[in-house]
N, C-alpha and C. Protein backbone atom coordinates (compact mmCIF):
# COMPACT_ATOMS: atom_id res chain seq x y z
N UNK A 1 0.84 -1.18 0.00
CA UNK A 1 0.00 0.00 0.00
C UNK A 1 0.88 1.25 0.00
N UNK A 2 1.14 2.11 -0.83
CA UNK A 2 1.54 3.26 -1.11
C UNK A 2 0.69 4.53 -0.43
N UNK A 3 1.64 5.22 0.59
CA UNK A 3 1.19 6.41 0.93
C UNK A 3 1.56 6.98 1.15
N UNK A 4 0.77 8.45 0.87
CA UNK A 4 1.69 10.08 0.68
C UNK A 4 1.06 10.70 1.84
N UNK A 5 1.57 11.71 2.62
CA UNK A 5 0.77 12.68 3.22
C UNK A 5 1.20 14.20 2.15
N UNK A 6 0.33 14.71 3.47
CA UNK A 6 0.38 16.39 2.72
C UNK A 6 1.35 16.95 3.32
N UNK A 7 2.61 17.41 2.38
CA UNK A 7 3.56 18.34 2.94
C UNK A 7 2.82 19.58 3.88
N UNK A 8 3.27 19.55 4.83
CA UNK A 8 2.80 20.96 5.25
C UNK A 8 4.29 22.20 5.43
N UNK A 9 5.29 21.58 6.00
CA UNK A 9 6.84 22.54 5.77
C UNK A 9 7.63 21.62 4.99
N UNK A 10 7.90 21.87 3.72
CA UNK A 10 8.70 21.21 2.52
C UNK A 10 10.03 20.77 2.87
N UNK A 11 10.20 19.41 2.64
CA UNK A 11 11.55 18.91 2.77
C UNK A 11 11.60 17.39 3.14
N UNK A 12 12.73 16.79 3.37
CA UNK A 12 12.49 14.91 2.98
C UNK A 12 13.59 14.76 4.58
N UNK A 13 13.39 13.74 4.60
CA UNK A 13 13.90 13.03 6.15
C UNK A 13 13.83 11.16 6.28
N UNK A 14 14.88 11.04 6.59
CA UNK A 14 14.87 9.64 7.39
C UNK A 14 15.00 8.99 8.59
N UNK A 15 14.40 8.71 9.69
CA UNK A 15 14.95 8.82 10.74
C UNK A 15 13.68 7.14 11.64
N UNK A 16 13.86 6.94 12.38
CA UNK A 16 12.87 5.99 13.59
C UNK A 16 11.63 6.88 13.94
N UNK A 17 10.36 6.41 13.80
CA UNK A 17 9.36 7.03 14.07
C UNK A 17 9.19 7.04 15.96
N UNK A 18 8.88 8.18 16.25
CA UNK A 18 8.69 8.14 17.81
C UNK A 18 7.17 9.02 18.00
N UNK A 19 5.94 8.33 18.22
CA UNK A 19 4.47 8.80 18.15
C UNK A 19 3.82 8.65 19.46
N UNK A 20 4.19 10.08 20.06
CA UNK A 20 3.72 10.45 21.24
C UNK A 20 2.19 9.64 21.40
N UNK A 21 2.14 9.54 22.69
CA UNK A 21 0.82 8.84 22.86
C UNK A 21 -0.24 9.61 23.70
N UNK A 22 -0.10 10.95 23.63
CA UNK A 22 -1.06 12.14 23.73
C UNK A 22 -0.31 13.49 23.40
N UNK A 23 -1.47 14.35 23.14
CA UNK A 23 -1.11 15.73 22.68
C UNK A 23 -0.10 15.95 23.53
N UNK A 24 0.99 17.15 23.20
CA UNK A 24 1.47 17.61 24.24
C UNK A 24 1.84 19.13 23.74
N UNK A 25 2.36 19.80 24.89
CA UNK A 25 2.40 21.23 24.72
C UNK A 25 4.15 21.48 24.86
N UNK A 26 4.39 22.42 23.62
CA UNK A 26 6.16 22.47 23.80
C UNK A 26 6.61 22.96 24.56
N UNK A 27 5.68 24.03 25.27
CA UNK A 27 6.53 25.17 26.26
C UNK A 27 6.11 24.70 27.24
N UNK A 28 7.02 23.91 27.99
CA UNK A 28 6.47 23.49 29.20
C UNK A 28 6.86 21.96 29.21
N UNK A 29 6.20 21.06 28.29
CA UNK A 29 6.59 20.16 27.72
C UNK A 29 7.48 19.29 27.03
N UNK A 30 8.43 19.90 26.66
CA UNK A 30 10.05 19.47 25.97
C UNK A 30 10.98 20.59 26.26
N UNK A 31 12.15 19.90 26.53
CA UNK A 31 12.60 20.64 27.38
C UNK A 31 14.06 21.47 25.78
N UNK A 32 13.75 22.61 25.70
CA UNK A 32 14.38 23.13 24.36
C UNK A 32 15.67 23.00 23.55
N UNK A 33 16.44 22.88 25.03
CA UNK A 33 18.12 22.63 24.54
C UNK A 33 18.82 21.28 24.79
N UNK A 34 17.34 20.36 24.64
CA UNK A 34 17.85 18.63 24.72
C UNK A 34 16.57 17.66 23.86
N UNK A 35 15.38 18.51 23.96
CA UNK A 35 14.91 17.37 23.05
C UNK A 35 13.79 16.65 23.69
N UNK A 36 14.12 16.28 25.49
CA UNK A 36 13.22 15.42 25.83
C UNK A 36 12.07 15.83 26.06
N UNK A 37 11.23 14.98 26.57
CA UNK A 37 9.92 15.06 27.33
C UNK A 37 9.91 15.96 28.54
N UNK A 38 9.60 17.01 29.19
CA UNK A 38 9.65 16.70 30.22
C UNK A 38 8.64 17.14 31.43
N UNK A 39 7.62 17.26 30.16
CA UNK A 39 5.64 17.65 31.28
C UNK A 39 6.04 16.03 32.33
N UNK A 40 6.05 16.64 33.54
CA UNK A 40 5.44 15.52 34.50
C UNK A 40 4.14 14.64 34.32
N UNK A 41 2.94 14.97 33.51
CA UNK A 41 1.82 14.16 33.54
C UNK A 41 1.66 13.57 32.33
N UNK A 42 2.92 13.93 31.52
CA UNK A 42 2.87 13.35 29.97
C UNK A 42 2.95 11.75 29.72
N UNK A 43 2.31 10.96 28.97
CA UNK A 43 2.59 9.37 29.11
C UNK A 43 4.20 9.30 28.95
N UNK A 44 4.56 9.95 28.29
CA UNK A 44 6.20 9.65 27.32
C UNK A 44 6.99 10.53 28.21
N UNK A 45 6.76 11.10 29.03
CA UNK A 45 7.84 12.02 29.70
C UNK A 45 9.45 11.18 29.72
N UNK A 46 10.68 12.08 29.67
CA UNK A 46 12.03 10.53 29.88
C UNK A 46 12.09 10.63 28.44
N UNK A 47 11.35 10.53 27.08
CA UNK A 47 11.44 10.07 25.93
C UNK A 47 12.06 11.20 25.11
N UNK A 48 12.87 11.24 24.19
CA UNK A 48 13.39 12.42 23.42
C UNK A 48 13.38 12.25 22.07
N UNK A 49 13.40 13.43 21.74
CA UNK A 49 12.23 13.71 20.20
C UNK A 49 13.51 14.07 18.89
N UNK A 50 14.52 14.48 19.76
CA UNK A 50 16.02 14.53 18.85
C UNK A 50 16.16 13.84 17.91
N UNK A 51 16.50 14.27 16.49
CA UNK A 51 16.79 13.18 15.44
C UNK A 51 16.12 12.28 14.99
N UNK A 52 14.34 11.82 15.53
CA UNK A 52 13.32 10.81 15.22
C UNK A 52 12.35 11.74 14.40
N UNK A 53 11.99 10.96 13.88
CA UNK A 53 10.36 11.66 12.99
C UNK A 53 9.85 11.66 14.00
N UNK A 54 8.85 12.50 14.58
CA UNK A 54 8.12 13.06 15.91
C UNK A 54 6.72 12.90 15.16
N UNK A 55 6.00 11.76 15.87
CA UNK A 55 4.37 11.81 15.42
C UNK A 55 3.70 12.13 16.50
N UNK A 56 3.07 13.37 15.91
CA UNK A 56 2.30 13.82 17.18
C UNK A 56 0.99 13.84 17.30
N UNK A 57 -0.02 13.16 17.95
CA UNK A 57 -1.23 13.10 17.81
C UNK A 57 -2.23 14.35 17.89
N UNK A 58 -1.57 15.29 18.76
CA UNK A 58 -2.25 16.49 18.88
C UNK A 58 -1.30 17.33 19.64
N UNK A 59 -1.33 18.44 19.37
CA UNK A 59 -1.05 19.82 20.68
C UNK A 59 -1.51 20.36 21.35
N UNK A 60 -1.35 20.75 22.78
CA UNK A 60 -1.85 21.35 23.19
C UNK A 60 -1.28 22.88 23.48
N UNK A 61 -1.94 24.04 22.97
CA UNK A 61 -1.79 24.70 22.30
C UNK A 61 -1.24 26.26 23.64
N UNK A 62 -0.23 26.66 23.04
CA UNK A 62 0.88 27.65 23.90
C UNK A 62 1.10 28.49 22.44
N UNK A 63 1.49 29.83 22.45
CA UNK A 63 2.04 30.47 21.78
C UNK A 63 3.17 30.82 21.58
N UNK A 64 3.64 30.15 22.55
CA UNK A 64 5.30 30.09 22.81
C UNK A 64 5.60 28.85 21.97
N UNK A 65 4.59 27.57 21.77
CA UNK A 65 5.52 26.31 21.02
C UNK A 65 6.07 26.63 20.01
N UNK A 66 5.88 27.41 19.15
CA UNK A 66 7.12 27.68 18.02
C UNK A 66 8.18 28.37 18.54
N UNK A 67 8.57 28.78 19.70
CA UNK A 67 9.84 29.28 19.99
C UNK A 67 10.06 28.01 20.82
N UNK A 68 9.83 27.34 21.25
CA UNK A 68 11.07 26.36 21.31
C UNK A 68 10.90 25.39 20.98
N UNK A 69 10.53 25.20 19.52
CA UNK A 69 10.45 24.26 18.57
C UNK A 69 11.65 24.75 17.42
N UNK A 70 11.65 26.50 17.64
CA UNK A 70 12.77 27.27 17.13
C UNK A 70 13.86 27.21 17.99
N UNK A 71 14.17 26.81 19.06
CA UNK A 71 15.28 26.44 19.60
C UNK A 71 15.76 25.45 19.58
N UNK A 72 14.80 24.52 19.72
CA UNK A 72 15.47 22.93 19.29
C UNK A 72 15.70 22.84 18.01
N UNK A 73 15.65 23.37 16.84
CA UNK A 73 15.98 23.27 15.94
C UNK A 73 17.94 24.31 15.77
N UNK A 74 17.87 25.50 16.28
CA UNK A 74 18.52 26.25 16.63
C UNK A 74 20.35 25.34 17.51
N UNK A 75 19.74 24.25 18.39
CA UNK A 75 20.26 24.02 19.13
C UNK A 75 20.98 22.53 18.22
N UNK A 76 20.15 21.93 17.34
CA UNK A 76 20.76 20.89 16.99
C UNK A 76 19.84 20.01 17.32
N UNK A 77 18.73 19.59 18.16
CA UNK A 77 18.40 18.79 18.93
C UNK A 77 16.39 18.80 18.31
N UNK A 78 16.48 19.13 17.37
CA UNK A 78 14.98 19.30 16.34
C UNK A 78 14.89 17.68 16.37
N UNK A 79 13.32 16.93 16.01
CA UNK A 79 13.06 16.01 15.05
C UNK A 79 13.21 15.95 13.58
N UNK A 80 13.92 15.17 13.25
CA UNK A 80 14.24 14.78 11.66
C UNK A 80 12.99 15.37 11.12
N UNK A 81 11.50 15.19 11.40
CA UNK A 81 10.62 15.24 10.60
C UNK A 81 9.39 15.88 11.80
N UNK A 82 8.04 16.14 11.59
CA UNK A 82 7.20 16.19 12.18
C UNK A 82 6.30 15.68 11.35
N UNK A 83 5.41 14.55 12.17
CA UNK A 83 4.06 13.98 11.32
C UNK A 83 2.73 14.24 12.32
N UNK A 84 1.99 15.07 12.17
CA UNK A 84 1.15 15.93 12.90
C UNK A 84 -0.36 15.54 12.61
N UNK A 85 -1.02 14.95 13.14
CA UNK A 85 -2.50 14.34 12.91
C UNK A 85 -3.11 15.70 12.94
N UNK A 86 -3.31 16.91 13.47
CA UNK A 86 -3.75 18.10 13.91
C UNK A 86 -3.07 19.17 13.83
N UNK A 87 -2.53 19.77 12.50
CA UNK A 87 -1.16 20.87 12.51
C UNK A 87 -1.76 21.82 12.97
N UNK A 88 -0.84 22.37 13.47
CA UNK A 88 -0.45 23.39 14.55
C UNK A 88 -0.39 24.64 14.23
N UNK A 89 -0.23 26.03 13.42
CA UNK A 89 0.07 26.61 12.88
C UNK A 89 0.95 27.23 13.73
N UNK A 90 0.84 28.19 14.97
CA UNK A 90 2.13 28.06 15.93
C UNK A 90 2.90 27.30 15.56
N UNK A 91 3.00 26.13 16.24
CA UNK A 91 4.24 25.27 16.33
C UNK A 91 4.63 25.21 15.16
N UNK A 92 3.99 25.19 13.86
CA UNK A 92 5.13 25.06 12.49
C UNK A 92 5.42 26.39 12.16
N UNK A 93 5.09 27.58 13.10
CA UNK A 93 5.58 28.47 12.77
C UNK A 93 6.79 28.36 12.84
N UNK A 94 7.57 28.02 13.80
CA UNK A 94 8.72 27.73 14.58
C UNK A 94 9.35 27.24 13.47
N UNK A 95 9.44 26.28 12.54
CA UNK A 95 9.91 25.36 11.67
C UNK A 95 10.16 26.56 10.11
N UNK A 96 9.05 27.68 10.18
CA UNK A 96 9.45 28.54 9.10
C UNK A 96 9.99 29.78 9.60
N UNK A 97 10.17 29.92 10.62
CA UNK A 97 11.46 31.05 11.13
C UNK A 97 12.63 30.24 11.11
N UNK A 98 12.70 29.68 11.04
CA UNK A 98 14.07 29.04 11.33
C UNK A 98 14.71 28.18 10.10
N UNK A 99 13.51 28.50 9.11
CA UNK A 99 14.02 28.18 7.55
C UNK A 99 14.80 29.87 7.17
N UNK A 100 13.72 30.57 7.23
CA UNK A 100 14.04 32.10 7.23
C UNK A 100 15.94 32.44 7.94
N UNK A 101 15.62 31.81 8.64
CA UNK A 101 17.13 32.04 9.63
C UNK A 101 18.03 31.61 8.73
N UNK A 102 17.69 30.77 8.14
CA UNK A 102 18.72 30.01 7.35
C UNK A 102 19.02 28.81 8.36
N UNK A 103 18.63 27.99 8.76
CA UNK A 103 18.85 27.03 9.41
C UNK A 103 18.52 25.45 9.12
N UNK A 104 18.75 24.43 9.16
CA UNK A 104 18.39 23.03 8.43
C UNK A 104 17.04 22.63 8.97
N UNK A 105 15.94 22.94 8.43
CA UNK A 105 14.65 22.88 9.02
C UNK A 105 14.09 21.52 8.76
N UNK A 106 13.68 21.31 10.02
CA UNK A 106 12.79 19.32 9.62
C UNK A 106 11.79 19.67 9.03
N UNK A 107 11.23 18.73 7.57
CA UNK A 107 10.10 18.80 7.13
C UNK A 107 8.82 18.76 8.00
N UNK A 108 7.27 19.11 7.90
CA UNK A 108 6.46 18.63 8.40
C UNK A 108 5.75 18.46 7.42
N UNK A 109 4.71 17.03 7.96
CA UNK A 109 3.45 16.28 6.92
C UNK A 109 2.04 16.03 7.66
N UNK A 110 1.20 16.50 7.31
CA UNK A 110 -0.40 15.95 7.69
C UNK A 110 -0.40 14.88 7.97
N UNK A 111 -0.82 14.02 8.98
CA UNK A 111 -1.11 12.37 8.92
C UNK A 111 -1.91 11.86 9.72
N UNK A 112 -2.91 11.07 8.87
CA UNK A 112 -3.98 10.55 10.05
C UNK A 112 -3.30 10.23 10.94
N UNK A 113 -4.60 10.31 12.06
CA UNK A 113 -3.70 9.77 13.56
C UNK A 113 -3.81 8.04 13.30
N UNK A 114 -4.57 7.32 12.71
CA UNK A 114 -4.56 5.59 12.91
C UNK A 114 -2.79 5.55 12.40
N UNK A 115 -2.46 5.81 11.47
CA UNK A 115 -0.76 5.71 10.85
C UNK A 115 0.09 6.44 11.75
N UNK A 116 0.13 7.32 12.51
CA UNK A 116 0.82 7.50 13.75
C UNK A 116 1.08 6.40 14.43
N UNK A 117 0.15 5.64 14.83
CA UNK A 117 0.32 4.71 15.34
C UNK A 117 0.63 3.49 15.75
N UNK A 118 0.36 3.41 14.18
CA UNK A 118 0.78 1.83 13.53
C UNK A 118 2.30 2.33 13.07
N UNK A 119 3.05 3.28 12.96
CA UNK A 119 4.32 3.28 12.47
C UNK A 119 5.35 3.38 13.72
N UNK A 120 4.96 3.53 14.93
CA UNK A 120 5.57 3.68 15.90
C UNK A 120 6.46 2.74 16.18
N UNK A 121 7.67 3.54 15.94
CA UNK A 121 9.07 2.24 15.57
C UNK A 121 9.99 2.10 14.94
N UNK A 122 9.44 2.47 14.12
CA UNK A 122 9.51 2.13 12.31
C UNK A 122 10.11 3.15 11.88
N UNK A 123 11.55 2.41 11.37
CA UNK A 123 11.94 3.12 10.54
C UNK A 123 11.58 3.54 8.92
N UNK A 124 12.07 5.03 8.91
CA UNK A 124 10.69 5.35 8.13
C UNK A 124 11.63 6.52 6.71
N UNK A 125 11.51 6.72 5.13
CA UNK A 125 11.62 7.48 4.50
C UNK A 125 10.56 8.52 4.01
N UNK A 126 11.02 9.72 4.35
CA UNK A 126 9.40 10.79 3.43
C UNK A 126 10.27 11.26 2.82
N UNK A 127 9.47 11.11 1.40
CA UNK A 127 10.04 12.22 0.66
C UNK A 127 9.51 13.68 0.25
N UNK A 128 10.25 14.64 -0.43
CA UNK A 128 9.79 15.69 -0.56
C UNK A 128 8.21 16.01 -0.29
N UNK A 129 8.09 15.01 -1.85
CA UNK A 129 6.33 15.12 -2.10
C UNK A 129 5.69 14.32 -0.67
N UNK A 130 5.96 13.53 0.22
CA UNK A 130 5.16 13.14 0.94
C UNK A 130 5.33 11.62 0.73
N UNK A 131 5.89 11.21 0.24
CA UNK A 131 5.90 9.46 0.26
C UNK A 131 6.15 8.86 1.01
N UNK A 132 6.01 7.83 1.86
CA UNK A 132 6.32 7.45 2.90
C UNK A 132 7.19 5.58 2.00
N UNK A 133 8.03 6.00 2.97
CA UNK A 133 8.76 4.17 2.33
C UNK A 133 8.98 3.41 3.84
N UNK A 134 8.70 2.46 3.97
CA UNK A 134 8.99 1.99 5.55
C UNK A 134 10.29 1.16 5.05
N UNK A 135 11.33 1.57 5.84
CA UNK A 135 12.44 0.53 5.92
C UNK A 135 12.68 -0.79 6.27
């Protein structure tokens, strides 16, 4: 079965899928200049989002998450990719300032939440257009 999502911030990535298992909120929630988890009531708290395709089922919504979604990117410590059941427009703001900056920005893609789920693991290719290749 062949499937594409919808680019939402343009660009291709390969990395281990890591699909949070509830919304979470960045400011407050990941900690900016490492990557991890670190809301106390989060299921995944401990877990770090560095270098993995980051599937996120939902956000919960801060106006600050694109600034330190712009720092972790800033810092080195971004997800390869974002696959977002519910995009964010905040939080991918973060991802197009920091294209603007001139900086190596992780793609983001639309994706039902059932394929969040079922890819959790999985190493995974998107390309530009949205293709998904499982390794």
């Amino acid at each position: 079965m062949a499937v594409s999502l919808e680019p939402l911030v343009s660009g291709a990535a390969q990395a281990r899928v890591l699909t949070l298992s509830a919304p979470i909120s960045f400011w407050g929630g990941v900690d900016p200049k490492t990557g991890d988890v670190i809301d106390a009531r989060h299921p995944d708290r401990g877990a770090n989002i560095s270098g993995l395709i980051l599937g996120l089922p939902g956000t919960i919504g801060s106006s600050s998450a694109s600034s330190v979604l712009l720092e972790l990117v800033r810092v080195g410590k971004a997800p390869a990719a974002i696959l977002i059941a519910e995009p964010d427009a905040i939080l991918l703001l973060g991802l197009i300032v920091a294209r603007e900056m001139g900086w190596a920005t992780p793609p983001a893609f639309k994706c039902p939440a059932p394929l969040l789920r079922e890819w959790q693991g999985q190493e995974m290719s998107i390309a530009e257009t949205g293709a998904i290749t499982l390794l």
